[in-house]
C-alpha atoms as a PDB file:
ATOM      1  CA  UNK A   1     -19.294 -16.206  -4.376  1.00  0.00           C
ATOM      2  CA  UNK A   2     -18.743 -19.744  -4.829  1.00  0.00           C
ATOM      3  CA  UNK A   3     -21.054 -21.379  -6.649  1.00  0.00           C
ATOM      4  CA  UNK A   4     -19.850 -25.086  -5.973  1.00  0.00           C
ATOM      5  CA  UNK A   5     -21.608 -25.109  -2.602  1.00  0.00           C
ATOM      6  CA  UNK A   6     -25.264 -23.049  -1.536  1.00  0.00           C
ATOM      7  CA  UNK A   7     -25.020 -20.559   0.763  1.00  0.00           C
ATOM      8  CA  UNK A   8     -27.669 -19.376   2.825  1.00  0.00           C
ATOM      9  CA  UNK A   9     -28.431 -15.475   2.467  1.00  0.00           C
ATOM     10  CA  UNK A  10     -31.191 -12.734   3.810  1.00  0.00           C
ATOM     11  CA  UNK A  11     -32.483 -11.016   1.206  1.00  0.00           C
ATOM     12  CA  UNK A  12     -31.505  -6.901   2.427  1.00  0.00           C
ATOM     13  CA  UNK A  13     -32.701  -5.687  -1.372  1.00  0.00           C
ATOM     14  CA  UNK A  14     -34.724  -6.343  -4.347  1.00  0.00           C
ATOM     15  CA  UNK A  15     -34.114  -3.634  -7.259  1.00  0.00           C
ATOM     16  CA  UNK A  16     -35.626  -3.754 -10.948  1.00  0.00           C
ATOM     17  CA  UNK A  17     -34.152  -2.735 -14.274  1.00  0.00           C
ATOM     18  CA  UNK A  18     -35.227  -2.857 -17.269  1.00  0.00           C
ATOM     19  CA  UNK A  19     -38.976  -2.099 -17.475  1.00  0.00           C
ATOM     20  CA  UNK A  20     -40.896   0.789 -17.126  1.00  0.00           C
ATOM     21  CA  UNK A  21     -44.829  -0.112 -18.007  1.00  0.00           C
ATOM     22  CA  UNK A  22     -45.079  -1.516 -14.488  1.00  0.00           C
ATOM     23  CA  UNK A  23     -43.612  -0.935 -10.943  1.00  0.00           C
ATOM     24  CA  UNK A  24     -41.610  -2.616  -9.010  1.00  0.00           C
ATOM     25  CA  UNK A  25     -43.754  -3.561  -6.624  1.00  0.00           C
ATOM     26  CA  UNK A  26     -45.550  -6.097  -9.340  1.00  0.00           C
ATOM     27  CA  UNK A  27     -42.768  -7.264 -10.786  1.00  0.00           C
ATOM     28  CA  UNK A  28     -40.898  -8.297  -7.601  1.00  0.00           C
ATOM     29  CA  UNK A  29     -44.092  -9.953  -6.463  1.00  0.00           C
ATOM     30  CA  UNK A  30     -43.903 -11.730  -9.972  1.00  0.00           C
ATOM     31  CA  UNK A  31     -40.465 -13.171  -8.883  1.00  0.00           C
ATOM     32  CA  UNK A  32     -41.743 -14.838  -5.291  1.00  0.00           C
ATOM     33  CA  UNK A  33     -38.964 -13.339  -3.942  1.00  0.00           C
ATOM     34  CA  UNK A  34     -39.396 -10.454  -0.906  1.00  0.00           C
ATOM     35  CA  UNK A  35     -36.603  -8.583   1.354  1.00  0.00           C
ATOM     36  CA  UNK A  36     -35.960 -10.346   4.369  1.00  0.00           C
ATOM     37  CA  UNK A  37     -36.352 -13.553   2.526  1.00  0.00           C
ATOM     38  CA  UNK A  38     -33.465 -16.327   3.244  1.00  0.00           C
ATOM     39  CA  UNK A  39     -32.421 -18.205  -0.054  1.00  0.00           C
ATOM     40  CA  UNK A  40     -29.799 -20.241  -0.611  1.00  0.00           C
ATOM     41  CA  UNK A  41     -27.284 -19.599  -3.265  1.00  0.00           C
ATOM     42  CA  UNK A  42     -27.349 -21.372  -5.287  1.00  0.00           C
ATOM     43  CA  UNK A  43     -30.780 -22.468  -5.148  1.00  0.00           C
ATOM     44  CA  UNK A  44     -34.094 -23.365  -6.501  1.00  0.00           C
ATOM     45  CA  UNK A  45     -35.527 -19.534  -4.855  1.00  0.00           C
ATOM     46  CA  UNK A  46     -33.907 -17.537  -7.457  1.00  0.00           C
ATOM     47  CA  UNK A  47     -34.714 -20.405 -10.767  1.00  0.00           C
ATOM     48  CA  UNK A  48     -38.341 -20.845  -9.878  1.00  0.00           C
ATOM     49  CA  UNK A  49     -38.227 -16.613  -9.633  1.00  0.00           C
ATOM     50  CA  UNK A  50     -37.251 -16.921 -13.191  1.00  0.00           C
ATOM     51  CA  UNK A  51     -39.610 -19.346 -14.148  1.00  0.00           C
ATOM     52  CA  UNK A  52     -42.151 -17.152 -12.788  1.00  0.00           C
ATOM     53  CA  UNK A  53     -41.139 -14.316 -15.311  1.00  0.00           C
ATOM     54  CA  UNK A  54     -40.916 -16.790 -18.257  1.00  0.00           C
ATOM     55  CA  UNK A  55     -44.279 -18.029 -17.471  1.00  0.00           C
ATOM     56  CA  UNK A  56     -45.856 -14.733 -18.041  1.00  0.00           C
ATOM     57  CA  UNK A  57     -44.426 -14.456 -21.554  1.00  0.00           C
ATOM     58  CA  UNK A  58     -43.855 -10.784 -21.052  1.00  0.00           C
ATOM     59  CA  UNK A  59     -39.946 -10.499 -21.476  1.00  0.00           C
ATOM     60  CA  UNK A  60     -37.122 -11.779 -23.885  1.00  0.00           C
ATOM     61  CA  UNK A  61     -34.778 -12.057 -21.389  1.00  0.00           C
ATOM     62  CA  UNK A  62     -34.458 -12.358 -17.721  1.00  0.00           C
ATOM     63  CA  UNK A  63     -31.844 -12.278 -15.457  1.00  0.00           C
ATOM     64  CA  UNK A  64     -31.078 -11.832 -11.098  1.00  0.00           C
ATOM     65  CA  UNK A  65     -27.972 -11.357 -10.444  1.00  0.00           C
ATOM     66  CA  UNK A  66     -26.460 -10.799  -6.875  1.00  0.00           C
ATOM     67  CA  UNK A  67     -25.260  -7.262  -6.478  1.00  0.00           C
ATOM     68  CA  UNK A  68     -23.812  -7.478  -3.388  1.00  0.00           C
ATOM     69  CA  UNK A  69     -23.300  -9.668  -0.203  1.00  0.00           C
ATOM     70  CA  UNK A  70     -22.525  -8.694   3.089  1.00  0.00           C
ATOM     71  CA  UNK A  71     -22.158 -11.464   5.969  1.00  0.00           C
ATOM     72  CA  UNK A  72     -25.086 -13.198   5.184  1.00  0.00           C
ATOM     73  CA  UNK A  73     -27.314 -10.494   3.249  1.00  0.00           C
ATOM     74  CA  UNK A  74     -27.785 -10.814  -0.492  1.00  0.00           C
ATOM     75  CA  UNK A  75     -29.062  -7.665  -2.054  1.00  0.00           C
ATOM     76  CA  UNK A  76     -30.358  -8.744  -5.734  1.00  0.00           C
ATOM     77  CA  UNK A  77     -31.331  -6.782  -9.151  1.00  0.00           C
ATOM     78  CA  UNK A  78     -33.784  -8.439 -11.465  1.00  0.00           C
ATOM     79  CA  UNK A  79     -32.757  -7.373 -14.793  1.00  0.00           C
ATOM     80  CA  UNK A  80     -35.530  -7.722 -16.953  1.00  0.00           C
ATOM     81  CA  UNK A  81     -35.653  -7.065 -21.318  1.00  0.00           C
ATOM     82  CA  UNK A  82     -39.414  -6.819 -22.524  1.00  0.00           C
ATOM     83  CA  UNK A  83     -40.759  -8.856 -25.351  1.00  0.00           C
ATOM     84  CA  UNK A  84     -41.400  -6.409 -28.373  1.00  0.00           C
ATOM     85  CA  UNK A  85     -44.873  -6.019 -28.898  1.00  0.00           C
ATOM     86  CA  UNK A  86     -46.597  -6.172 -32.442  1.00  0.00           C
ATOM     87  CA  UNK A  87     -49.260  -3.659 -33.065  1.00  0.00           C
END
């Protein structure tokens, strides 16, 4: 990919790592994004996804990262660390 100039893509695939206290479901609706989805690349889709996750002050680290593209589909993997939890 180059990232020097946005590329338009389809999203074919959304896939979560990282987490297991919710499904995917959630957390992919937490992101904004949804298959079929055109973004570019880059783009302001996949930081305000981030932002999304950030806002919610669940995780130490997130992360989408492209893990393949095909013509013009994009299939991406959130990669998600949660924040440790004091008890």
């Amino acid at each position: 990919m180059y990232y020097s100039s946005p590329r338009e893509y389809k999203i074919a695939d959304i896939a979560v790592e990282g987490i297991d206290n919710y499904e995917d479901y959630v957390l992919i609706g937490i992101s904004g994004l949804s298959v079929g989805q055109t973004i570019a690349v880059p783009g302001t889709d996949i930081t305000d996804a981030i932002k999304r996750f950030w806002r919610h002050g669940l995780f130490s680290d997130v992360q989408i990262l492209a893990d393949k593209t095909e013509g013009n589909n994009i299939w991406l993997r959130i990669k998600l660390s949660p924040r440790p939890r004091i008890s």
